[in-house]
Protein backbone atom coordinates (compact mmCIF):
# COMPACT_ATOMS: atom_id res chain seq x y z
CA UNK A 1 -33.92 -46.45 -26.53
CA UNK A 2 -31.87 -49.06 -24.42
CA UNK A 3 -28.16 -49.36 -24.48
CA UNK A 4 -25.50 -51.59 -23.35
CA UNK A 5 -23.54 -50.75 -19.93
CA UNK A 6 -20.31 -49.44 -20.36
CA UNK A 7 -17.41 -49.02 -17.99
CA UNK A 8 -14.84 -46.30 -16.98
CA UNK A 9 -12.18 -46.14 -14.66
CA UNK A 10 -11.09 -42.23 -14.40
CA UNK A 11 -8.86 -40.88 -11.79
CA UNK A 12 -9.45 -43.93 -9.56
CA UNK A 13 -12.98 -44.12 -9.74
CA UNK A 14 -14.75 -47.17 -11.48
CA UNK A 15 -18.06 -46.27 -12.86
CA UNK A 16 -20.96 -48.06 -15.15
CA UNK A 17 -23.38 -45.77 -17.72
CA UNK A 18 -26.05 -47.80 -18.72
CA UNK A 19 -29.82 -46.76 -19.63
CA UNK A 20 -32.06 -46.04 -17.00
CA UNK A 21 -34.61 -48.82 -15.49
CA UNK A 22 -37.90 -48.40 -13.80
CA UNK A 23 -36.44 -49.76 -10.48
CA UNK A 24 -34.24 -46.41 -10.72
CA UNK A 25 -37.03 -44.29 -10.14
CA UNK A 26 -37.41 -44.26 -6.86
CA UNK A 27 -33.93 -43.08 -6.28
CA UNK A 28 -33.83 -40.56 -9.65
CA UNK A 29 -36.59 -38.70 -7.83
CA UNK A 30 -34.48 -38.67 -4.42
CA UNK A 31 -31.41 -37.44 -6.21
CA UNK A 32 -32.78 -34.76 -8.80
CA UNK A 33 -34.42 -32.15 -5.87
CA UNK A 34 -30.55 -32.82 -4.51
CA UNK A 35 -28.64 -32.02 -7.21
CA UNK A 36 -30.62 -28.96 -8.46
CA UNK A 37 -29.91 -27.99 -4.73
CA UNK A 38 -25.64 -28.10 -5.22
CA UNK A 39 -25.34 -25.76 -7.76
CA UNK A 40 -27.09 -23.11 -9.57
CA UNK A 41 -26.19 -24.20 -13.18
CA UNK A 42 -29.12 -26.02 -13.36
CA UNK A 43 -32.49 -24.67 -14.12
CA UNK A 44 -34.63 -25.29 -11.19
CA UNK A 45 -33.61 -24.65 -7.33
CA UNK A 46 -33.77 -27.44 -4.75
CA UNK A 47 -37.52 -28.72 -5.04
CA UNK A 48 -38.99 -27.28 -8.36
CA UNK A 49 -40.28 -29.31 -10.95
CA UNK A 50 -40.58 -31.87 -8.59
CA UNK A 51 -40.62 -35.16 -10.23
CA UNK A 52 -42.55 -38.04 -8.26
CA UNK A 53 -41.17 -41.93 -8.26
CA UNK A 54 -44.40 -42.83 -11.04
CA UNK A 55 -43.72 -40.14 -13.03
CA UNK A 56 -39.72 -41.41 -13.28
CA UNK A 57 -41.51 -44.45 -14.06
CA UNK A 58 -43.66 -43.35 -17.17
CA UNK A 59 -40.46 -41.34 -18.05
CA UNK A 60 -37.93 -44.28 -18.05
CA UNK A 61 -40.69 -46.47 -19.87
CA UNK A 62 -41.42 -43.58 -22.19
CA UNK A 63 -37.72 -43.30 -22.84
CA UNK A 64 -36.80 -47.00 -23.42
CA UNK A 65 -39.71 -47.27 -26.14
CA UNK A 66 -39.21 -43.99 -27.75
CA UNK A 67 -36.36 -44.25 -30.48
CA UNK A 68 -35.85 -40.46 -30.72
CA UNK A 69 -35.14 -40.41 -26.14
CA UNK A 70 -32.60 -41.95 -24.14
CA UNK A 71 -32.33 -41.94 -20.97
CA UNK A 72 -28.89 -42.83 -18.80
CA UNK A 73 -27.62 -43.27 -15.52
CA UNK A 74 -24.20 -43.75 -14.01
CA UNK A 75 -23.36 -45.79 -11.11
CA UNK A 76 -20.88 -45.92 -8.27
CA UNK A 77 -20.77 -48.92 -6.63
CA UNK A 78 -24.23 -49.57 -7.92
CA UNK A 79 -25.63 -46.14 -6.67
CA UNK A 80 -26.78 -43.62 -9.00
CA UNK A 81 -24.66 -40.11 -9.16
CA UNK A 82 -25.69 -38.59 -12.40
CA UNK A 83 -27.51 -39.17 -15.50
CA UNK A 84 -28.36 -37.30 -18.40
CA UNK A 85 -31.22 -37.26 -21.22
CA UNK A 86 -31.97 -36.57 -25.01
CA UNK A 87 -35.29 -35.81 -25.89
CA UNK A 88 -36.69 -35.73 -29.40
CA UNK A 89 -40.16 -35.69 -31.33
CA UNK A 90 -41.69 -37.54 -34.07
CA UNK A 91 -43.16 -33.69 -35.04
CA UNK A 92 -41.77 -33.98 -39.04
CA UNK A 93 -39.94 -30.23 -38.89
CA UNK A 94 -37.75 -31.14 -36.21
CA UNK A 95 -37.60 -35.13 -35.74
CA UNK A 96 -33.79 -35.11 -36.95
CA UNK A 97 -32.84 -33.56 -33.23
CA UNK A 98 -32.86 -33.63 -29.83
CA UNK A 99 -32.26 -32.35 -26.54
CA UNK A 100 -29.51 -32.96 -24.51
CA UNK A 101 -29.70 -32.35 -20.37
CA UNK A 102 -27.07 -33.71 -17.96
CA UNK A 103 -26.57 -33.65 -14.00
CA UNK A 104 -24.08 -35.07 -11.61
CA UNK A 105 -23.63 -34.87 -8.13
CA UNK A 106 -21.20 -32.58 -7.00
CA UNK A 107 -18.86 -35.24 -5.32
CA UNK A 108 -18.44 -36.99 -8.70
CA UNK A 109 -17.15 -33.84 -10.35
CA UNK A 110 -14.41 -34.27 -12.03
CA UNK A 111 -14.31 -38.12 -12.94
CA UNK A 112 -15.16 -37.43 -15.96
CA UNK A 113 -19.22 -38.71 -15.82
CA UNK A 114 -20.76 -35.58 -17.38
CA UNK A 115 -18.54 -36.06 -20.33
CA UNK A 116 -19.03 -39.95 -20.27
CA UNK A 117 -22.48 -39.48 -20.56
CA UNK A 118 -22.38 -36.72 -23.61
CA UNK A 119 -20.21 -39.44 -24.90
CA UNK A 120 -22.69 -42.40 -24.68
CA UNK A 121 -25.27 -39.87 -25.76
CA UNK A 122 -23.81 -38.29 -29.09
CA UNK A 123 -22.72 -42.13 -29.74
CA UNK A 124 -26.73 -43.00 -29.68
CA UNK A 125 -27.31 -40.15 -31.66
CA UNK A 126 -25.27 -40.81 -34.27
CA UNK A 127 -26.17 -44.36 -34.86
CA UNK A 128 -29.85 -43.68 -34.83
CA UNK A 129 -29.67 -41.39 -37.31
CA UNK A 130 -30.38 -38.35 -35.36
CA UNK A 131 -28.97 -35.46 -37.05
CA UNK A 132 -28.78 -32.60 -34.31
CA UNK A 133 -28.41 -32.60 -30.42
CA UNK A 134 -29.26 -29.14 -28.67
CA UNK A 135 -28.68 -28.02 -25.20
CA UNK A 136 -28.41 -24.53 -23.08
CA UNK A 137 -25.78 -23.83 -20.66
CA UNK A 138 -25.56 -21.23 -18.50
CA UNK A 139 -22.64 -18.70 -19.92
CA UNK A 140 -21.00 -18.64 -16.37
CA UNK A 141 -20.43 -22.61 -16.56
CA UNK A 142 -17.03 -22.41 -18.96
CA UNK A 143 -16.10 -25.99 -18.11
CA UNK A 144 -19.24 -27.29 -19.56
CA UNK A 145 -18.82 -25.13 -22.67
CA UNK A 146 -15.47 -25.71 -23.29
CA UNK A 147 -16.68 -29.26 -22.92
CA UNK A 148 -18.92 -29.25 -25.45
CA UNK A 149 -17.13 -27.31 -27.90
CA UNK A 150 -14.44 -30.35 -27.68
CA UNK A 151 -17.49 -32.76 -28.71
CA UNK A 152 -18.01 -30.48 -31.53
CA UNK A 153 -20.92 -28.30 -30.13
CA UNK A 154 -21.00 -24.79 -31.35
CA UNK A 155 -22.67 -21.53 -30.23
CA UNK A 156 -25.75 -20.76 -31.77
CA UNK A 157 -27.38 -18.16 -29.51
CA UNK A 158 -27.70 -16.32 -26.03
CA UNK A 159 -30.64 -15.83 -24.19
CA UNK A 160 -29.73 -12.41 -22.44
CA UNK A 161 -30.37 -12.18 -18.74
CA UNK A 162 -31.81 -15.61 -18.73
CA UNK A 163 -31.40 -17.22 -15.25
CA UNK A 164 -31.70 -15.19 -11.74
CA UNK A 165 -29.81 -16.58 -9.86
CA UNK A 166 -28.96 -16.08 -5.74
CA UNK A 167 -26.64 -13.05 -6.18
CA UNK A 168 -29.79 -10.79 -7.61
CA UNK A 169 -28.01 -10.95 -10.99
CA UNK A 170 -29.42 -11.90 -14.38
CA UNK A 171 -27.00 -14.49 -16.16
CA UNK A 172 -27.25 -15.57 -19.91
CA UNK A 173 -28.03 -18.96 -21.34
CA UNK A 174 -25.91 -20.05 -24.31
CA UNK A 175 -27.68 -22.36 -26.87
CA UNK A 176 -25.19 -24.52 -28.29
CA UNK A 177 -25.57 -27.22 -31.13
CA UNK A 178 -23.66 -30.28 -32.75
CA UNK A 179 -25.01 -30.86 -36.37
CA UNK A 180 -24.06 -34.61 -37.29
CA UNK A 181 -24.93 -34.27 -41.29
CA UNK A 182 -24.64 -32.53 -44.50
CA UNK A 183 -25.53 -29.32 -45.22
């Protein structure tokens, strides 16, 4: 799914969200390996899951056909410094939800881009219908949390000794969800 670009000014910075394009592939797969390498709240280390310029490209064109995906990037002075997705299925048991994943570099912390993007994302959600949006944080990320509990997310679940991370220590994932309907 495509949307329009959008704008923010926070703390100084002036920013753009938009939906991802095929000529962002090349630097997507520059800046993913980089990111996963700044902090260990993501799920893969520096390298893994290694996602090549073409496959960016099936993914973007994937994303802008695919009514249950979106796909966005934000932009600095036209340079990419985070982006997030949602991911959904046509599968009939579970095609009212999707999955939401989000990444910024660590020098755009705290401009407010990760929440931007949840923003744009939920907003997408909501008009298409989509009744759920899913994601797992890792339990020592509180910000993030307490982020998403202020969009309305809710704990559903944690995945004991989930993620090893550098220390040698086994952290939990919490599953969090934001139900958008009746019931």
């Amino acid at each position: 799914m495509i949307i329009k670009h959008q704008e923010y000014n926070v703390n100084g910075l002036t920013y753009t969200i938009r939906s991802a394009i095929e000529s962002d592939a090349e630097t997507l797969s520059e800046l993913r390996p980089r990111i996963d390498g700044e902090t260990e709240y993501m799920d893969r280390e520096r390298g893994e899951g290694f996602i090549s310029i073409t496959g960016f490209k099936q993914l973007i064109k994937s994303d802008s056909e695919n009514s249950r995906n979106i796909f966005l990037v934000a932009l600095v002075d036209g340079r990419i410094v985070g982006y997030s997705r949602c991911e959904g299925t046509y599968l009939k048991r579970v095609a009212h939800k999707v999955e939401f994943g989000v990444c910024v570099l660590k020098d755009f912390w705290g401009y407010g881009i990760g929440k931007n993007l949840l923003k744009e994302s939920i907003s997408w959600a909501d008009r298409s219908g989509i009744k759920k949006i899913t994601l797992h944080v890792l339990e020592a990320n509180s910000k993030a949390i307490d982020l998403y509990k202020k969009f309305g997310f809710t704990s559903e679940g944690v995945l004991k000794n989930d993620k090893l991370l550098s220390d040698g220590k086994y952290y939990n994932t919490v599953v969090m969800g934001r139900w958008n309907g009746t019931n």
